[in-house]
PDB file of N, CA and C in Angstrom:
ATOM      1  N   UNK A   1       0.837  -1.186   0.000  1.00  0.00           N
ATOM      2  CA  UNK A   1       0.000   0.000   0.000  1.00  0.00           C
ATOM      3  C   UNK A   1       0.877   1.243   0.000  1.00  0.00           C
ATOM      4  N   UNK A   2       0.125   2.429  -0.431  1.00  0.00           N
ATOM      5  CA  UNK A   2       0.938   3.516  -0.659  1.00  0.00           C
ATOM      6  C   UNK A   2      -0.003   4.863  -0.196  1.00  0.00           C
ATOM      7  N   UNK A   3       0.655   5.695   0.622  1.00  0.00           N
ATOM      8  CA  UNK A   3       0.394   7.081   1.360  1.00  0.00           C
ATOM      9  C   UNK A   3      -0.040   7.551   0.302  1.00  0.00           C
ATOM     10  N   UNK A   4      -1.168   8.464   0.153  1.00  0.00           N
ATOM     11  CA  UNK A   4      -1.623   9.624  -1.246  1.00  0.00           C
ATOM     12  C   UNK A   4      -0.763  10.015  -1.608  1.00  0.00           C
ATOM     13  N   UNK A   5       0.803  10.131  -1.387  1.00  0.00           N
ATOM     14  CA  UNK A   5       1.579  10.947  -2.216  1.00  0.00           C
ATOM     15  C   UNK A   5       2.432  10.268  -2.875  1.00  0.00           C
ATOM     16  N   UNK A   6       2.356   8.803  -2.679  1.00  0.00           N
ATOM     17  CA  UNK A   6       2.952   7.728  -3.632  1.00  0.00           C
ATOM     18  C   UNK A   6       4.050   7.082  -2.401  1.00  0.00           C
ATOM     19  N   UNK A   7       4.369   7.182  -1.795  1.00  0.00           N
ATOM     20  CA  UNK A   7       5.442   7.074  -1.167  1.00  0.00           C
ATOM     21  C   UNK A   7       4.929   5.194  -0.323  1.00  0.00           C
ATOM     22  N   UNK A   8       5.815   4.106  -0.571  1.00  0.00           N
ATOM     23  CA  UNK A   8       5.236   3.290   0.021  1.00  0.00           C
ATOM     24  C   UNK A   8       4.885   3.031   1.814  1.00  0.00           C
ATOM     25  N   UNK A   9       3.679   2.425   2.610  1.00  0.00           N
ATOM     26  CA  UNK A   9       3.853   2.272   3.869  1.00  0.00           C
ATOM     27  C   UNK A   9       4.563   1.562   4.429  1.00  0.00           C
ATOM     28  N   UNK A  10       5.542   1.392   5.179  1.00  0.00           N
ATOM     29  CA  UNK A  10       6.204   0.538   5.956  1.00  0.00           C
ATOM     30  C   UNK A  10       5.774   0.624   7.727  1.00  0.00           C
ATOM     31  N   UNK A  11       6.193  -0.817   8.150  1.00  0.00           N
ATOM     32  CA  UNK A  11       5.706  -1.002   9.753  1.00  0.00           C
ATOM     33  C   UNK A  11       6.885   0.137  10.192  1.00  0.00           C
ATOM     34  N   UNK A  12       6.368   0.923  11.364  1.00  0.00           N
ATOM     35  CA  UNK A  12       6.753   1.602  12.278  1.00  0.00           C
ATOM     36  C   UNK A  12       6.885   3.238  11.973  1.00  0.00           C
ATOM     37  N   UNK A  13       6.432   3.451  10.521  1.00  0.00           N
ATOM     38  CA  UNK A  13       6.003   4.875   9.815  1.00  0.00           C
ATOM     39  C   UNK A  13       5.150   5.181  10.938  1.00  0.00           C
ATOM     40  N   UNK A  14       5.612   6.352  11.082  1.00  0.00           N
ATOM     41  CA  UNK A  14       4.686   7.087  12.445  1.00  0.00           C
ATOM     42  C   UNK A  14       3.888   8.395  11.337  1.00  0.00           C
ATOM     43  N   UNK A  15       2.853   8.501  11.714  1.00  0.00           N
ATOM     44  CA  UNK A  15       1.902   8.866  11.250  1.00  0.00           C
ATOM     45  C   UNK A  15       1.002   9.921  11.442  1.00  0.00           C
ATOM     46  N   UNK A  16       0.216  11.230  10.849  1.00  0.00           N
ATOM     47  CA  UNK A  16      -0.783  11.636  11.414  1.00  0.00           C
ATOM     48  C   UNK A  16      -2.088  11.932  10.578  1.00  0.00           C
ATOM     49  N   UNK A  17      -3.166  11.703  11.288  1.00  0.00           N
ATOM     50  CA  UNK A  17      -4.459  11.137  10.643  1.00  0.00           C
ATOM     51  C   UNK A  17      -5.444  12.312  11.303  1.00  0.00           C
ATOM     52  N   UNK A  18      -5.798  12.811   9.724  1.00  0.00           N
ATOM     53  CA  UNK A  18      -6.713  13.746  10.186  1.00  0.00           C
ATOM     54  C   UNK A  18      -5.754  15.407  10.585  1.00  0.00           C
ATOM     55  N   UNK A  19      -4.370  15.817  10.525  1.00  0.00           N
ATOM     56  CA  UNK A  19      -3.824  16.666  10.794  1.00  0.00           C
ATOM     57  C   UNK A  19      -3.564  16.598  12.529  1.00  0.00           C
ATOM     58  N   UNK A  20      -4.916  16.636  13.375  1.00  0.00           N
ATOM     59  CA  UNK A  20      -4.584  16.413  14.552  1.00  0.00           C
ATOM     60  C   UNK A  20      -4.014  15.391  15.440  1.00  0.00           C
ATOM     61  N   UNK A  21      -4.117  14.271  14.801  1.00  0.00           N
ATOM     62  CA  UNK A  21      -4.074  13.071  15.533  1.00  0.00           C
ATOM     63  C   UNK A  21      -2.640  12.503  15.242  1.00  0.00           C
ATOM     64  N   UNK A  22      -2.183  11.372  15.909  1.00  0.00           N
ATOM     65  CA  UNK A  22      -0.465  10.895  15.513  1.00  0.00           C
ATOM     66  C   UNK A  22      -0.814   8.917  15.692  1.00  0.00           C
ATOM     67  N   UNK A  23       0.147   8.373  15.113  1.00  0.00           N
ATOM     68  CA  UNK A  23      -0.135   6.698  14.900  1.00  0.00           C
ATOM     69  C   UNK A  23       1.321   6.536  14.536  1.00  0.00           C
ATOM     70  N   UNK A  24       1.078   4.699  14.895  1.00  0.00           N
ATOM     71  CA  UNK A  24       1.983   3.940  14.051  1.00  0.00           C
ATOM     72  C   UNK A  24       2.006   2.904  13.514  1.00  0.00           C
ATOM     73  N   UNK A  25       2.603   3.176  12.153  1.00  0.00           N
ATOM     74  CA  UNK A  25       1.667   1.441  11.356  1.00  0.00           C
ATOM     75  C   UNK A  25       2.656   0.677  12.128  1.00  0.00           C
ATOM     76  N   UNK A  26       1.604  -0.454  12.654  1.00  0.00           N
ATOM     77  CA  UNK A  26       2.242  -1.859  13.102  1.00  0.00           C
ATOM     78  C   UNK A  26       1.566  -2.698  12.461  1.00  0.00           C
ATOM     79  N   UNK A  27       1.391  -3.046  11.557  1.00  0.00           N
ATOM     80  CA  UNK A  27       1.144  -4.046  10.443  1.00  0.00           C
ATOM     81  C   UNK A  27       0.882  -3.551   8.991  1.00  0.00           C
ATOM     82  N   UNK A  28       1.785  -4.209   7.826  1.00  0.00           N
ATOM     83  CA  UNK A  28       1.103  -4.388   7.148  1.00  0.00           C
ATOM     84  C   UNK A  28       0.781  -5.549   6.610  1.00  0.00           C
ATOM     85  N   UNK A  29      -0.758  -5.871   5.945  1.00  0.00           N
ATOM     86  CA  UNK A  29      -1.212  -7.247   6.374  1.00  0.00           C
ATOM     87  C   UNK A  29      -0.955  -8.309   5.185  1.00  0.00           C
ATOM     88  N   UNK A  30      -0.831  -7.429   3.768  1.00  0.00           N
ATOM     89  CA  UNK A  30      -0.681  -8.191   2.762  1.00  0.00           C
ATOM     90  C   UNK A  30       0.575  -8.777   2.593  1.00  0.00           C
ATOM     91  N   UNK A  31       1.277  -7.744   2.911  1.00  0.00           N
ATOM     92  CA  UNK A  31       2.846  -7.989   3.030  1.00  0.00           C
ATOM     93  C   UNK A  31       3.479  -8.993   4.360  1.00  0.00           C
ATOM     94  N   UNK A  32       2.726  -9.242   5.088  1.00  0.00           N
ATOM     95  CA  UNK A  32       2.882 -10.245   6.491  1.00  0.00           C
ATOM     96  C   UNK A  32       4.548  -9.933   7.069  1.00  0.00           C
ATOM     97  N   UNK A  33       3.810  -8.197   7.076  1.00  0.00           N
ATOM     98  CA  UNK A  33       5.186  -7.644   8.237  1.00  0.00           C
ATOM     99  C   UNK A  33       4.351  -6.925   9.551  1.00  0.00           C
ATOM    100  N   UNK A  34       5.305  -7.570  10.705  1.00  0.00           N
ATOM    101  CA  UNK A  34       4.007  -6.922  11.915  1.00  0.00           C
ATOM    102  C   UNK A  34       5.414  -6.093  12.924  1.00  0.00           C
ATOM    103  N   UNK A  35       4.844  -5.486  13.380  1.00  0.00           N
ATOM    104  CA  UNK A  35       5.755  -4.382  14.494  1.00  0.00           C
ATOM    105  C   UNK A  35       5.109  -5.626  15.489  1.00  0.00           C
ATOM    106  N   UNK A  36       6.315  -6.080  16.745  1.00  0.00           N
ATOM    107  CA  UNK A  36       6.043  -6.839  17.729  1.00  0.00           C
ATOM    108  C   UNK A  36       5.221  -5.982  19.107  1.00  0.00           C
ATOM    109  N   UNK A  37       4.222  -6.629  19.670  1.00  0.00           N
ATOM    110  CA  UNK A  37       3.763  -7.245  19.653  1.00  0.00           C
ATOM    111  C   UNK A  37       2.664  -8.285  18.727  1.00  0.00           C
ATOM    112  N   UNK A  38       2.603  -7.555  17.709  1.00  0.00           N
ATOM    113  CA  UNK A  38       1.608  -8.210  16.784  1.00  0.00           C
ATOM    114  C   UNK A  38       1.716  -9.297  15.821  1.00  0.00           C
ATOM    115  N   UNK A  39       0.997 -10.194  15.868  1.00  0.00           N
ATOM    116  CA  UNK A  39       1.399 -11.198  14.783  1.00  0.00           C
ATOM    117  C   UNK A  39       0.646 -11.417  13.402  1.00  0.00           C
ATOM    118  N   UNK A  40       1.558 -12.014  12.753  1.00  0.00           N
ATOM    119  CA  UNK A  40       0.445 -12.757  11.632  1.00  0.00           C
ATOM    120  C   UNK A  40      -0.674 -13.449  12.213  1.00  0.00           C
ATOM    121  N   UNK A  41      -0.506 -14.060  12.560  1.00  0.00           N
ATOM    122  CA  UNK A  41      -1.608 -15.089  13.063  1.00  0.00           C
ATOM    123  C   UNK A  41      -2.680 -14.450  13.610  1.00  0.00           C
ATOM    124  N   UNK A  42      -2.597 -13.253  14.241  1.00  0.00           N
ATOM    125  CA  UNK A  42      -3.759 -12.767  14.675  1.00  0.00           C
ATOM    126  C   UNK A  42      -4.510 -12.099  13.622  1.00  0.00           C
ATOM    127  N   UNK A  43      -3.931 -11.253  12.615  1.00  0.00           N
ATOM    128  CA  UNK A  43      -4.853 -10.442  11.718  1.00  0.00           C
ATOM    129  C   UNK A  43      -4.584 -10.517   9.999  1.00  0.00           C
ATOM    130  N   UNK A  44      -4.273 -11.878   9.817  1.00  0.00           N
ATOM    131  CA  UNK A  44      -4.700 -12.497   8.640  1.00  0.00           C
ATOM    132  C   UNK A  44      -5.906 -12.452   8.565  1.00  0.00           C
ATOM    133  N   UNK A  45      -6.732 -12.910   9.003  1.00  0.00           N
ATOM    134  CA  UNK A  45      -7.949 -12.920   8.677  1.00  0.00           C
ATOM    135  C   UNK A  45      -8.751 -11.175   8.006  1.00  0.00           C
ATOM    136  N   UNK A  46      -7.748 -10.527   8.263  1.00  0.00           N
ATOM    137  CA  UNK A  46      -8.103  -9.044   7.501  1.00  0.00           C
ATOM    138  C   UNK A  46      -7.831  -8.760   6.069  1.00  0.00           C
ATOM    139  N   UNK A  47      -7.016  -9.558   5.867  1.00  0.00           N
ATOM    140  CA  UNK A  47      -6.617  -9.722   4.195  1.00  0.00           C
ATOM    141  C   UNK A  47      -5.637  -8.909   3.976  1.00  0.00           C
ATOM    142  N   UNK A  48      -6.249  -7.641   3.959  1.00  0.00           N
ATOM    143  CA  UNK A  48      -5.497  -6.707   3.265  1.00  0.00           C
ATOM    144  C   UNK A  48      -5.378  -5.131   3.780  1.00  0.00           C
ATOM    145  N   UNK A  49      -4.653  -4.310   3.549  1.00  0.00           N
ATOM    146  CA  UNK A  49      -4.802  -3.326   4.386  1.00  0.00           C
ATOM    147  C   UNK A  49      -3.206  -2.979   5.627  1.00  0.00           C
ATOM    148  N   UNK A  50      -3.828  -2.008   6.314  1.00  0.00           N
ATOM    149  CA  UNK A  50      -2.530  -1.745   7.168  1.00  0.00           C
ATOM    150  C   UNK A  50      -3.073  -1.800   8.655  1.00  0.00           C
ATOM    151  N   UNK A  51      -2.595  -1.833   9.719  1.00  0.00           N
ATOM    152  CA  UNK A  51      -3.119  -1.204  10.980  1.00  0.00           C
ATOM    153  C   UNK A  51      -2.148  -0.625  11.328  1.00  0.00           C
ATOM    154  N   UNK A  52      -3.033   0.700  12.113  1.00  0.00           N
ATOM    155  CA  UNK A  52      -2.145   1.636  12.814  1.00  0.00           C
ATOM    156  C   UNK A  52      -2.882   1.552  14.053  1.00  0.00           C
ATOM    157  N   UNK A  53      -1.743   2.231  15.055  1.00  0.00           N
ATOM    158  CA  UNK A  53      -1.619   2.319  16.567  1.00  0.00           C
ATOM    159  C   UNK A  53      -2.103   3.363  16.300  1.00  0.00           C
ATOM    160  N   UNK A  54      -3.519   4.170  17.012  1.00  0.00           N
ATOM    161  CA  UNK A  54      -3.397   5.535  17.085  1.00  0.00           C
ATOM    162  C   UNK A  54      -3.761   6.234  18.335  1.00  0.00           C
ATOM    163  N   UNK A  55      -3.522   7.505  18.262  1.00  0.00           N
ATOM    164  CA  UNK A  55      -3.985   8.409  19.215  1.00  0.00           C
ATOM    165  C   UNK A  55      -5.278   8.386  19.699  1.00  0.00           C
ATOM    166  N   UNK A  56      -6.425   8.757  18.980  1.00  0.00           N
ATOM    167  CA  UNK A  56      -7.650   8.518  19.084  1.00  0.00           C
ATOM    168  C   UNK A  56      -8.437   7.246  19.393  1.00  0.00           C
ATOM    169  N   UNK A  57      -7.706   6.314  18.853  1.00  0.00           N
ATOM    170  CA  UNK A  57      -8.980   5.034  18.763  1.00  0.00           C
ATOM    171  C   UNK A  57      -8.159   3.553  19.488  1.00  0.00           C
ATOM    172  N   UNK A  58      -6.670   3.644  19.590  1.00  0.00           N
ATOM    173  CA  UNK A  58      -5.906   2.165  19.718  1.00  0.00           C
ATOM    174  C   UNK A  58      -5.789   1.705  18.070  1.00  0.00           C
ATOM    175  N   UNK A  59      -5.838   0.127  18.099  1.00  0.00           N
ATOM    176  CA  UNK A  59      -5.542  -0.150  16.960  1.00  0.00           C
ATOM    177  C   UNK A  59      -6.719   0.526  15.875  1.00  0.00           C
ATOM    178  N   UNK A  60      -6.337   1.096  14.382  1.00  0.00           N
ATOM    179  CA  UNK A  60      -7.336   0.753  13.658  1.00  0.00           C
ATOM    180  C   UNK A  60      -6.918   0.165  12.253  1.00  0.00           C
ATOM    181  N   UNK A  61      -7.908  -0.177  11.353  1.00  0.00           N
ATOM    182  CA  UNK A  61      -7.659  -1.266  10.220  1.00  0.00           C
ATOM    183  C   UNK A  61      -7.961  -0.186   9.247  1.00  0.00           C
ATOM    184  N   UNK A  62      -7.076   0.005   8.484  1.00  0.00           N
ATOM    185  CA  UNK A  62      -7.681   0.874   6.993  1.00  0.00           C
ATOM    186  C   UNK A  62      -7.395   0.045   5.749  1.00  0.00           C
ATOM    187  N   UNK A  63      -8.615  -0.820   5.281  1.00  0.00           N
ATOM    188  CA  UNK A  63      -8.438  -1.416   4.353  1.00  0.00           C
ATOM    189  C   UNK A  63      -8.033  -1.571   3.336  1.00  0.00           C
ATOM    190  N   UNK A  64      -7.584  -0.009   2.305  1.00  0.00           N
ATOM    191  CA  UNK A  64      -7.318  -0.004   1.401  1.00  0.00           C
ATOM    192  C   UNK A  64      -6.789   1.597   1.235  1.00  0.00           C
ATOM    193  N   UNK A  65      -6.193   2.006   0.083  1.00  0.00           N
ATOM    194  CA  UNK A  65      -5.481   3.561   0.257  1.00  0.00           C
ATOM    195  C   UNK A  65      -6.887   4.408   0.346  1.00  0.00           C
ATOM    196  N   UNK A  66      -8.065   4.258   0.193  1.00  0.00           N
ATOM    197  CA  UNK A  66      -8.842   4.729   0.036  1.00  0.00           C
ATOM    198  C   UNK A  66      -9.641   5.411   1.251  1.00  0.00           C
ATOM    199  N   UNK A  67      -9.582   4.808   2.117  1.00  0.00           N
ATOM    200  CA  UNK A  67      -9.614   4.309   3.854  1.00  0.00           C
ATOM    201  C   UNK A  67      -8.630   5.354   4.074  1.00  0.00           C
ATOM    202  N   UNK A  68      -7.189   5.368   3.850  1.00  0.00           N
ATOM    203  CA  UNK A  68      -6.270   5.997   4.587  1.00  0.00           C
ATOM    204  C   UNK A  68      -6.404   7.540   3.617  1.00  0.00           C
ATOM    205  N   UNK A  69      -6.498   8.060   2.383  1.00  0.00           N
ATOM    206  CA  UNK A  69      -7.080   8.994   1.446  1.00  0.00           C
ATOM    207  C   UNK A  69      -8.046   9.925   2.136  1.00  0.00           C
ATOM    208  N   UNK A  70      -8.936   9.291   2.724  1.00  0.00           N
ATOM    209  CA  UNK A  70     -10.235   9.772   3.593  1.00  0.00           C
ATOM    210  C   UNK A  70      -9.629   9.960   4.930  1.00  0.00           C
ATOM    211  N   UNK A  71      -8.928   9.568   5.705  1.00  0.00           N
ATOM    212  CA  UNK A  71      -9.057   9.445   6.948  1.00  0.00           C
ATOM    213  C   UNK A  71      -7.800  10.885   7.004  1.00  0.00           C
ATOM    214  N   UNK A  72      -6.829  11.366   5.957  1.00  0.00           N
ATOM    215  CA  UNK A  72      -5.949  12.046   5.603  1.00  0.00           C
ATOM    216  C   UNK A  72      -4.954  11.474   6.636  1.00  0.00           C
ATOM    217  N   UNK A  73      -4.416  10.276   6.056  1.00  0.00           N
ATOM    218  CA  UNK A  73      -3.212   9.611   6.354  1.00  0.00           C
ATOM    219  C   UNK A  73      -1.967   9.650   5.909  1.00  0.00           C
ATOM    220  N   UNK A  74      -1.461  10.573   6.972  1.00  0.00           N
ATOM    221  CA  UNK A  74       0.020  11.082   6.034  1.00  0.00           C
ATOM    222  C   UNK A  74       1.208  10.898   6.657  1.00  0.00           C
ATOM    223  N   UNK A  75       2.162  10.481   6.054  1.00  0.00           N
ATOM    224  CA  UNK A  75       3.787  10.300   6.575  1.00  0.00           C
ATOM    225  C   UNK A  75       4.038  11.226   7.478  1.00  0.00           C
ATOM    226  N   UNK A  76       4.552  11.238   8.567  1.00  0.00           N
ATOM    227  CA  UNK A  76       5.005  12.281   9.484  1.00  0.00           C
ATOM    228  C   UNK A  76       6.949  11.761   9.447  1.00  0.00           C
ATOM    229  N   UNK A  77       7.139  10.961   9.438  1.00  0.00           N
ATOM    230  CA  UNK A  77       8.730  10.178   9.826  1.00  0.00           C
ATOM    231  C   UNK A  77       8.657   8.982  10.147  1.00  0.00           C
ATOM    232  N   UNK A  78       9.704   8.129   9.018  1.00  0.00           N
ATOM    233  CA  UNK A  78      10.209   6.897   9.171  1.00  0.00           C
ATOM    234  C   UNK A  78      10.997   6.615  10.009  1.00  0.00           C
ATOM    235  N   UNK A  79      10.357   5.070  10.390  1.00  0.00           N
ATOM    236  CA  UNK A  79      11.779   4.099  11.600  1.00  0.00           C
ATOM    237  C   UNK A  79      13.028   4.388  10.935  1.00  0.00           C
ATOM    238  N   UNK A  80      14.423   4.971  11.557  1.00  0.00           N
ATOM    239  CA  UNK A  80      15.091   4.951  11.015  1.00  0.00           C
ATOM    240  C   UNK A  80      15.661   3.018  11.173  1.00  0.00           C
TER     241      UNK A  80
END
């Protein structure tokens, strides 16, 4: 999956959603890469998509760039 500005998502991209809010992807699901604590095994069953850690809500699932497009999901700084 890829941020609206083309740039691809990777686990531990810290994030902010909506301008106010801050996250961090700990999964992405297609790619079966998880930030620890999280596993495959738990959120395969989502298919596809990313989850982020966030400010507002704990985990959430944005299924597709379209999800993250809407929600204005944008790169703030990569894990180095």
């Amino acid at each position: 999956m890829r941020y609206h500005d083309g740039q691809p998502i990777h686990v531990g991209d810290a994030v902010t959603i909506d301008v106010m809010h801050h996250g961090t992807v700990v999964a992405c699901i297609k790619d079966g890469i998880y930030l620890q604590p999280h596993s495959r095994e738990q959120w395969t069953h989502l298919r596809d998509g990313v989850l982020i850690d966030t400010s507002f809500a704990g985990l959430v699932h944005y299924r597709d760039e379209a999800a993250l497009e809407a929600a204005k999901v944008e790169l703030l700084r990569r894990q180095a």
